[in-house]
Protein backbone atom coordinates (compact mmCIF):
# COMPACT_ATOMS: atom_id res chain seq x y z
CA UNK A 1 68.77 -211.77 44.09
CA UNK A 2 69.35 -208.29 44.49
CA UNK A 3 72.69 -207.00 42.53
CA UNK A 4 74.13 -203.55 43.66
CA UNK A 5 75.38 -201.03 41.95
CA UNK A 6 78.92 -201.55 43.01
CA UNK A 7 78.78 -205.45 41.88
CA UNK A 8 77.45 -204.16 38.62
CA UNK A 9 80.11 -201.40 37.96
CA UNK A 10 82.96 -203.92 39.52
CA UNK A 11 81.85 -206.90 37.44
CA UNK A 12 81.78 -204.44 34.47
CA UNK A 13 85.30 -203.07 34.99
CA UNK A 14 86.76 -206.69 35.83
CA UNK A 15 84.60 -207.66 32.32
CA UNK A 16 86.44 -204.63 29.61
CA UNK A 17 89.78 -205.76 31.29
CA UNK A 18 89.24 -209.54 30.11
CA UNK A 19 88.14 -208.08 26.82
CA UNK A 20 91.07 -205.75 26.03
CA UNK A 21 93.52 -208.56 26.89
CA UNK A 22 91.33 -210.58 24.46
CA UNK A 23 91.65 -207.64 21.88
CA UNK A 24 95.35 -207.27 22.14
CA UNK A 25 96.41 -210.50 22.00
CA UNK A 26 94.21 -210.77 18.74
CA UNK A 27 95.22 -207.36 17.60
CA UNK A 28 98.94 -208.73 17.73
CA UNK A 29 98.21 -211.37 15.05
CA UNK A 30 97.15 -207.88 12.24
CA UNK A 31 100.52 -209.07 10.32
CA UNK A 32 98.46 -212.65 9.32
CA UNK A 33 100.22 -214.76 11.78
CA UNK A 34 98.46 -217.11 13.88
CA UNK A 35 99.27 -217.97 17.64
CA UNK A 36 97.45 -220.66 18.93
CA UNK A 37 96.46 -220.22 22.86
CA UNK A 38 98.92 -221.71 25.28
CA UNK A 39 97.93 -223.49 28.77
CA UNK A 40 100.34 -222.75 31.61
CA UNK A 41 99.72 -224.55 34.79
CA UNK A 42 101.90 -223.56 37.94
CA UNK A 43 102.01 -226.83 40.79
CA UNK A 44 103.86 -227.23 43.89
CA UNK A 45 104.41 -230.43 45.84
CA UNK A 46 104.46 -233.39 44.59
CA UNK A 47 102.35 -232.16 41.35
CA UNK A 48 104.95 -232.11 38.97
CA UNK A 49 104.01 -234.63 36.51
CA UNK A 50 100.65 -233.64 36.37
CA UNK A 51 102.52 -229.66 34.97
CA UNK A 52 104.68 -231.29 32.95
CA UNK A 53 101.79 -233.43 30.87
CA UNK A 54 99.78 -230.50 30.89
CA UNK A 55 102.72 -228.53 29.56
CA UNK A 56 103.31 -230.70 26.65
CA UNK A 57 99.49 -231.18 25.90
CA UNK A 58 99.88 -227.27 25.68
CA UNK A 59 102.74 -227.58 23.37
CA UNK A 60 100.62 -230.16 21.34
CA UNK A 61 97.60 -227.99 20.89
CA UNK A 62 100.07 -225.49 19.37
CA UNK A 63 101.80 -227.58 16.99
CA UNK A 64 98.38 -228.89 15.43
CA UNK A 65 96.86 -225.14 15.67
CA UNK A 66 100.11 -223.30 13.60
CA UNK A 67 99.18 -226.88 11.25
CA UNK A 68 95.83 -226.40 10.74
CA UNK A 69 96.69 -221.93 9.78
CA UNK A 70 99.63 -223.56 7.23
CA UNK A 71 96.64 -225.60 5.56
CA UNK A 72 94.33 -222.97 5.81
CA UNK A 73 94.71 -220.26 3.11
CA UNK A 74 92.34 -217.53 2.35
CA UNK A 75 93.58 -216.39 -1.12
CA UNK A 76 91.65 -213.13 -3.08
CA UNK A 77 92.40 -214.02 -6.76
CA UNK A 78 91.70 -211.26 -9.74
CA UNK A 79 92.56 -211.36 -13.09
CA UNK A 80 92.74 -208.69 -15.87
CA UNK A 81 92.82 -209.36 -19.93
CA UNK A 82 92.57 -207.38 -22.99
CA UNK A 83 90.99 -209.29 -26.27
CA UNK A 84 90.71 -208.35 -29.99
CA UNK A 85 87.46 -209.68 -30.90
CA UNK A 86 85.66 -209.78 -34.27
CA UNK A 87 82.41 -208.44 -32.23
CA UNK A 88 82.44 -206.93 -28.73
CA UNK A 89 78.48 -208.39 -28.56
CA UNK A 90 79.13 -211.62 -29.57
CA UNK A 91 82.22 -212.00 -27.29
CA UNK A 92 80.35 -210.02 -24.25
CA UNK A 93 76.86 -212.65 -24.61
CA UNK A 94 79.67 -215.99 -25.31
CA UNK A 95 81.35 -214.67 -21.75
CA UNK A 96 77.73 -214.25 -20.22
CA UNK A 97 77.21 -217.65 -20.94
CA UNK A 98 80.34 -219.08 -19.87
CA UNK A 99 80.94 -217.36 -16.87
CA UNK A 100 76.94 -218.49 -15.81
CA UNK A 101 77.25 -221.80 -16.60
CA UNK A 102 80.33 -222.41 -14.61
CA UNK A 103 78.34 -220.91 -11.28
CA UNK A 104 79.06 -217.29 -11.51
CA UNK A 105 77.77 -213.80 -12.61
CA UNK A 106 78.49 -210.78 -14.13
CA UNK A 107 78.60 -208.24 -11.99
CA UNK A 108 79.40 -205.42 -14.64
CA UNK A 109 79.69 -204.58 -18.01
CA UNK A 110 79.90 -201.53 -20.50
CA UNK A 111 80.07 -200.82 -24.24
CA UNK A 112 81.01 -197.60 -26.32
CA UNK A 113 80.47 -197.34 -29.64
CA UNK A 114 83.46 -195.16 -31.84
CA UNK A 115 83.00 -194.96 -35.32
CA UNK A 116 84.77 -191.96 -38.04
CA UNK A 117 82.95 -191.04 -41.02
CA UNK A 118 81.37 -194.24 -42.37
CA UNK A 119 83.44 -196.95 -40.38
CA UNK A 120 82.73 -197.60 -36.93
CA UNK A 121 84.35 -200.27 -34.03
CA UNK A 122 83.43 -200.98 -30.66
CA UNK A 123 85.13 -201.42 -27.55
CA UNK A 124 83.51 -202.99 -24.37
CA UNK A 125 84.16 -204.26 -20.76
CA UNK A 126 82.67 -207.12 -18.68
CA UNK A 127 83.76 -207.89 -15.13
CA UNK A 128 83.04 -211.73 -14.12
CA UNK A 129 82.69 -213.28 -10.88
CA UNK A 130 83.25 -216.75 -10.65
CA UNK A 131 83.38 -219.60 -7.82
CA UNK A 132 87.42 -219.53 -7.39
CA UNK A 133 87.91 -223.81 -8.21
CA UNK A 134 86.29 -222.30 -12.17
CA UNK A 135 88.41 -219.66 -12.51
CA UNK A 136 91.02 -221.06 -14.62
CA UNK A 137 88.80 -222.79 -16.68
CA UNK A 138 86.80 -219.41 -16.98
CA UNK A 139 90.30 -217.74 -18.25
CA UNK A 140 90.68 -220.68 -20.92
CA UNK A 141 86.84 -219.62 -22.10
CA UNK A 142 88.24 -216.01 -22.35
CA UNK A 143 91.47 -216.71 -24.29
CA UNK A 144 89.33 -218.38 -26.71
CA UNK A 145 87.35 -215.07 -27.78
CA UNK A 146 89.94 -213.92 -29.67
CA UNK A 147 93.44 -212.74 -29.91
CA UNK A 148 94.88 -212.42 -26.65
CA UNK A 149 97.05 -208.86 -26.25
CA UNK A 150 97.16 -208.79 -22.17
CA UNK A 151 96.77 -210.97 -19.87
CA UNK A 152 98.10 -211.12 -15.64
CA UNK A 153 96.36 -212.52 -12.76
CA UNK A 154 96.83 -211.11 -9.27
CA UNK A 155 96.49 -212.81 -5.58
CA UNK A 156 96.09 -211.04 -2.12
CA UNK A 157 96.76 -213.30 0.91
CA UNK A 158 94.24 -212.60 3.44
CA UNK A 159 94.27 -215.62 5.81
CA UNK A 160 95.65 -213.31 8.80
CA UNK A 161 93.01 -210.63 7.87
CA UNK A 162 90.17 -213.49 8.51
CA UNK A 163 91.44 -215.59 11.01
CA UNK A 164 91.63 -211.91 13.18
CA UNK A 165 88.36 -211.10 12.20
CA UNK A 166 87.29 -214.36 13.64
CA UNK A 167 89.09 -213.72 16.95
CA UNK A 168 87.62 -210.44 17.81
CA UNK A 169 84.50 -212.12 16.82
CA UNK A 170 84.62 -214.94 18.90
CA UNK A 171 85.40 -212.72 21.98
CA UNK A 172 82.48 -210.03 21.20
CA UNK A 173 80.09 -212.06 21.19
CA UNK A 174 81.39 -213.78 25.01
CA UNK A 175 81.13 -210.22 26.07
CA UNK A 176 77.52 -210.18 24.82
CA UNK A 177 77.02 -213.09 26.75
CA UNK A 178 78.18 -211.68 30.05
CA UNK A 179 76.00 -208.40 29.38
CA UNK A 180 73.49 -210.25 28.90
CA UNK A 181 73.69 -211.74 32.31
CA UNK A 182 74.51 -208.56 33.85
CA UNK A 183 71.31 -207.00 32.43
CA UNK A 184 69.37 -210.33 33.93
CA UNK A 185 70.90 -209.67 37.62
CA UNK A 186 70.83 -205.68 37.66
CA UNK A 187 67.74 -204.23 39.51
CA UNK A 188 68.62 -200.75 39.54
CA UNK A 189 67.37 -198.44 37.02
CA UNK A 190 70.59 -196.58 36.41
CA UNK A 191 72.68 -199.97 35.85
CA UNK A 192 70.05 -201.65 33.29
CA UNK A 193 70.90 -198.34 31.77
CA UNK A 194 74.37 -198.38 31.59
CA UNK A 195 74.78 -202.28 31.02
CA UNK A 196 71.88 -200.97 27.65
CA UNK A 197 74.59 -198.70 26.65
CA UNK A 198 77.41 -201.64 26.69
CA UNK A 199 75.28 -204.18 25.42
CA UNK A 200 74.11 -201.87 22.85
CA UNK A 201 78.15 -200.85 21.78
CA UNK A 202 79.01 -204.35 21.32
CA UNK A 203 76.31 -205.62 19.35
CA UNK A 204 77.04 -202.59 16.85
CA UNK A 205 80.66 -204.05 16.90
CA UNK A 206 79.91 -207.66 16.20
CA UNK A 207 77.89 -206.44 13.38
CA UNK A 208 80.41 -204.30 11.87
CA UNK A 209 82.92 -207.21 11.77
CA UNK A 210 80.60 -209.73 10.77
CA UNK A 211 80.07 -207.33 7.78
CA UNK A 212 83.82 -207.03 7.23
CA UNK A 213 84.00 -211.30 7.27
CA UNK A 214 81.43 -211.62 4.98
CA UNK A 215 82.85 -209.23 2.41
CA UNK A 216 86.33 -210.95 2.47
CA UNK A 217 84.99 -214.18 2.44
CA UNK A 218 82.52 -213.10 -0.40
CA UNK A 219 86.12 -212.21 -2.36
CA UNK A 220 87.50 -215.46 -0.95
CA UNK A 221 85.05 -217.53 -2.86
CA UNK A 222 84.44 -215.59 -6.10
CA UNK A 223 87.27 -215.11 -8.08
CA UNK A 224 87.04 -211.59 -10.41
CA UNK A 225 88.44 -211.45 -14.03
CA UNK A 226 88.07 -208.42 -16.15
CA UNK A 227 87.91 -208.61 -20.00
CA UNK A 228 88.29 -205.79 -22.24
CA UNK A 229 87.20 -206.63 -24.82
CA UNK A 230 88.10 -204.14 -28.49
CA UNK A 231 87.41 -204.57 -32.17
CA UNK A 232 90.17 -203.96 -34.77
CA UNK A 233 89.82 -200.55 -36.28
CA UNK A 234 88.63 -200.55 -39.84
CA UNK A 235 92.02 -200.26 -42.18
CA UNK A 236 92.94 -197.31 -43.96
CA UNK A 237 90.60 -195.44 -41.50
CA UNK A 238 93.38 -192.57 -41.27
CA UNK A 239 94.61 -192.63 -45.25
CA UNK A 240 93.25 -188.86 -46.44
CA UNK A 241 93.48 -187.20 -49.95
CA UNK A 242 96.20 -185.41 -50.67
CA UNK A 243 96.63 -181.99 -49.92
CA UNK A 244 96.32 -180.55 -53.99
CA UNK A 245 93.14 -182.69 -53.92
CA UNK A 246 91.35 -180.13 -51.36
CA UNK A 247 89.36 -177.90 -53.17
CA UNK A 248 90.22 -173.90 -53.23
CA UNK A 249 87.65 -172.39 -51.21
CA UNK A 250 88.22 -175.41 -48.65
CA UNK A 251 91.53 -174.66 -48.59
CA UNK A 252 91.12 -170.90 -48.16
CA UNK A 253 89.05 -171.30 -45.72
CA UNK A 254 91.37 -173.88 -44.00
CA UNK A 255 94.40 -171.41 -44.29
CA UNK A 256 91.97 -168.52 -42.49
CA UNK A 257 90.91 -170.62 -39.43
CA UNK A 258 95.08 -171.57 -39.19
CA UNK A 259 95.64 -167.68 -39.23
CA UNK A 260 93.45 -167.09 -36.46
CA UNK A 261 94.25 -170.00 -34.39
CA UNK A 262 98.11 -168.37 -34.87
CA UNK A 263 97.21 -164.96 -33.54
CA UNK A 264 95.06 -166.00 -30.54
CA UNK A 265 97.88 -168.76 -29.92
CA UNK A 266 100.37 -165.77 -29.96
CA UNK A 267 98.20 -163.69 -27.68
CA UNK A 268 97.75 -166.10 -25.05
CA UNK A 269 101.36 -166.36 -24.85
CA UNK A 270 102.04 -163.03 -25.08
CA UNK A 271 99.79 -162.48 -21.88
CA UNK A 272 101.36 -165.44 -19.89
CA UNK A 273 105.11 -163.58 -20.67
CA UNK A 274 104.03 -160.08 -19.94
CA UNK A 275 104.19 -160.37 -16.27
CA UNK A 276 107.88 -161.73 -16.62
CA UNK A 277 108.69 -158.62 -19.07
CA UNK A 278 107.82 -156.30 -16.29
CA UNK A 279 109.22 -157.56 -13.44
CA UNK A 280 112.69 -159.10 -15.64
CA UNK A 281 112.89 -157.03 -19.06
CA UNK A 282 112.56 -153.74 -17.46
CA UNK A 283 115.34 -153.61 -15.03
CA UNK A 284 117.47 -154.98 -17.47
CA UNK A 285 116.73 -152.65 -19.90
CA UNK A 286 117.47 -150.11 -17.92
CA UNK A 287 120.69 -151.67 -16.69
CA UNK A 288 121.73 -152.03 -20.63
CA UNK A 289 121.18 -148.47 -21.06
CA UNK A 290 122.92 -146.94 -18.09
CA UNK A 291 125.90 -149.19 -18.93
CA UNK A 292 126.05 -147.77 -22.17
CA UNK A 293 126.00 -144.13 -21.35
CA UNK A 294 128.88 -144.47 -18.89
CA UNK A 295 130.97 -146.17 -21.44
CA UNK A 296 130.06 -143.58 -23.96
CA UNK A 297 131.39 -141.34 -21.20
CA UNK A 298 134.29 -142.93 -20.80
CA UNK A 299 135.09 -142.61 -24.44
CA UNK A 300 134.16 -138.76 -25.06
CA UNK A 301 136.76 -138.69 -21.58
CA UNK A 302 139.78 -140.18 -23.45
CA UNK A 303 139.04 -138.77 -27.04
């Protein structure tokens, strides 16, 4: 069957009409409410009951859809923590093991080495993913490390966020469908062209969303706790000799490098308050002088 161009471009227009309806009555749940579709069924004659029963069925389907959102909660969780450990390597490879062996990974982890003279610490991080029903238990693993100086745990409520997502998903890839047909029925070379072009925008839509789903259901099911994890410094690491313990030439040399950290100290500020001398001090100096010549004036005047 032969399709013209004016069937094409009508049953296109007719087609982004459906789908920004679609759009905006998904794009009015953003907030994370839900509303579940409503039937409305207009009857004349004697079809009243028949409305009515539909009406309530309508009703029905709404009451068990706003349900079914209230049980349905997509929940982000993250945690933080800060631990004194004996051994940042010992507590990072227990943590490894732990967070593995409960299903998860770690998806990042650092260590820096400090250290002053002979005596050196450690400090390190580890971020661990975890399937969310193991993430207490993975906290209790954490606590047990060592001496626990921080700890909060943080959740982000993204059941709206995903339940949109799924919306605009849902009606995408009907669009697609339609296209599709379009493309089957069109003969024309300039309207396989121009349904190529839709086609071609929404599939690059469903794919960005899908993306978007995937991520927040990725953070949906993995749970993320960070660890810092720090050694205790070394005591007495800032106790120094007293000063008369310094020898001379140390402390000559000492008092020399103070001298000239003094004059280039008052250099630099004499350079930042020159400006202000020129455009302040100067007038003011002058003013100070004039007054004083008139009173001295003033006086010679009288005496």
């Amino acid at each position: 069957m032969r399709v013209s161009s004016r069937t094409i471009a009508t049953l296109a227009v007719a087609l982004l009409l459906v789908t920004a309806g679609c759009a905006a009555s998904s794009g009015g749940n953003e907030d994370g409410g839900y509303l579940s579709g409503q039937s409305t069924q207009v009857s004349s004659g004697g079809d009243g009951g028949a409305a009515t029963d539909a009406a309530a069925e309508g009703e029905t389907a709404n009451v068990d859809g706003d349900a079914q959102f209230a049980q349905r909660r997509e929940i982000i969780r993250t945690g933080e923590m800060r631990v004194e450990v004996d051994d940042v390597e010992t507590a990072r490879d227990n943590l490894t093991a732990a967070v593995e062996a409960r299903g998860g990974y770690v998806s990042d982890t650092s260590v820096e080495n400090r250290g002053d003279g002979n005596q050196t610490w450690s400090n390190g991080r580890i971020v661990l993913r975890v399937p969310q029903e193991n993430y207490s238990a993975l906290l209790e693993d954490a606590r047990e490390e060592g001496t626990v100086e921080f700890e909060q745990t943080g959740t982000q409520d993204v059941t709206g966020q995903v339940v949109d997502l799924e919306a605009r998903l849902e009606n995408l890839r009907a669009e697609r469908d339609r296209l599709r047909e379009l493309y089957q029925q069109a003969n024309e070379t300039e309207d396989v062209l121009a349904v190529q072009r839709e086609l071609s925008d929404v599939q690059s839509e469903i794919e960005r969303i899908e993306a978007q789903l995937q991520t927040l259901e990725q953070r949906v099911a993995f749970s993320t706790l960070t660890v810092h994890l720090e050694e205790p410094r070394p005591e007495g690491l800032y106790d120094r000799a007293s000063w008369y313990d310094t020898g001379v030439l140390a402390a000559f040399l000492e008092s020399v490098s103070g001298v000239g950290v003094t004059l280039r100290a008052l250099v630099v500020g004499f350079a930042y308050a020159a400006p202000y001398l020129l455009v302040f001090g100067v007038p003011l100096v002058g003013a100070v002088i004039l007054l004083r010549r008139r009173f001295g004036g003033i006086r010679s005047l009288r005496n």
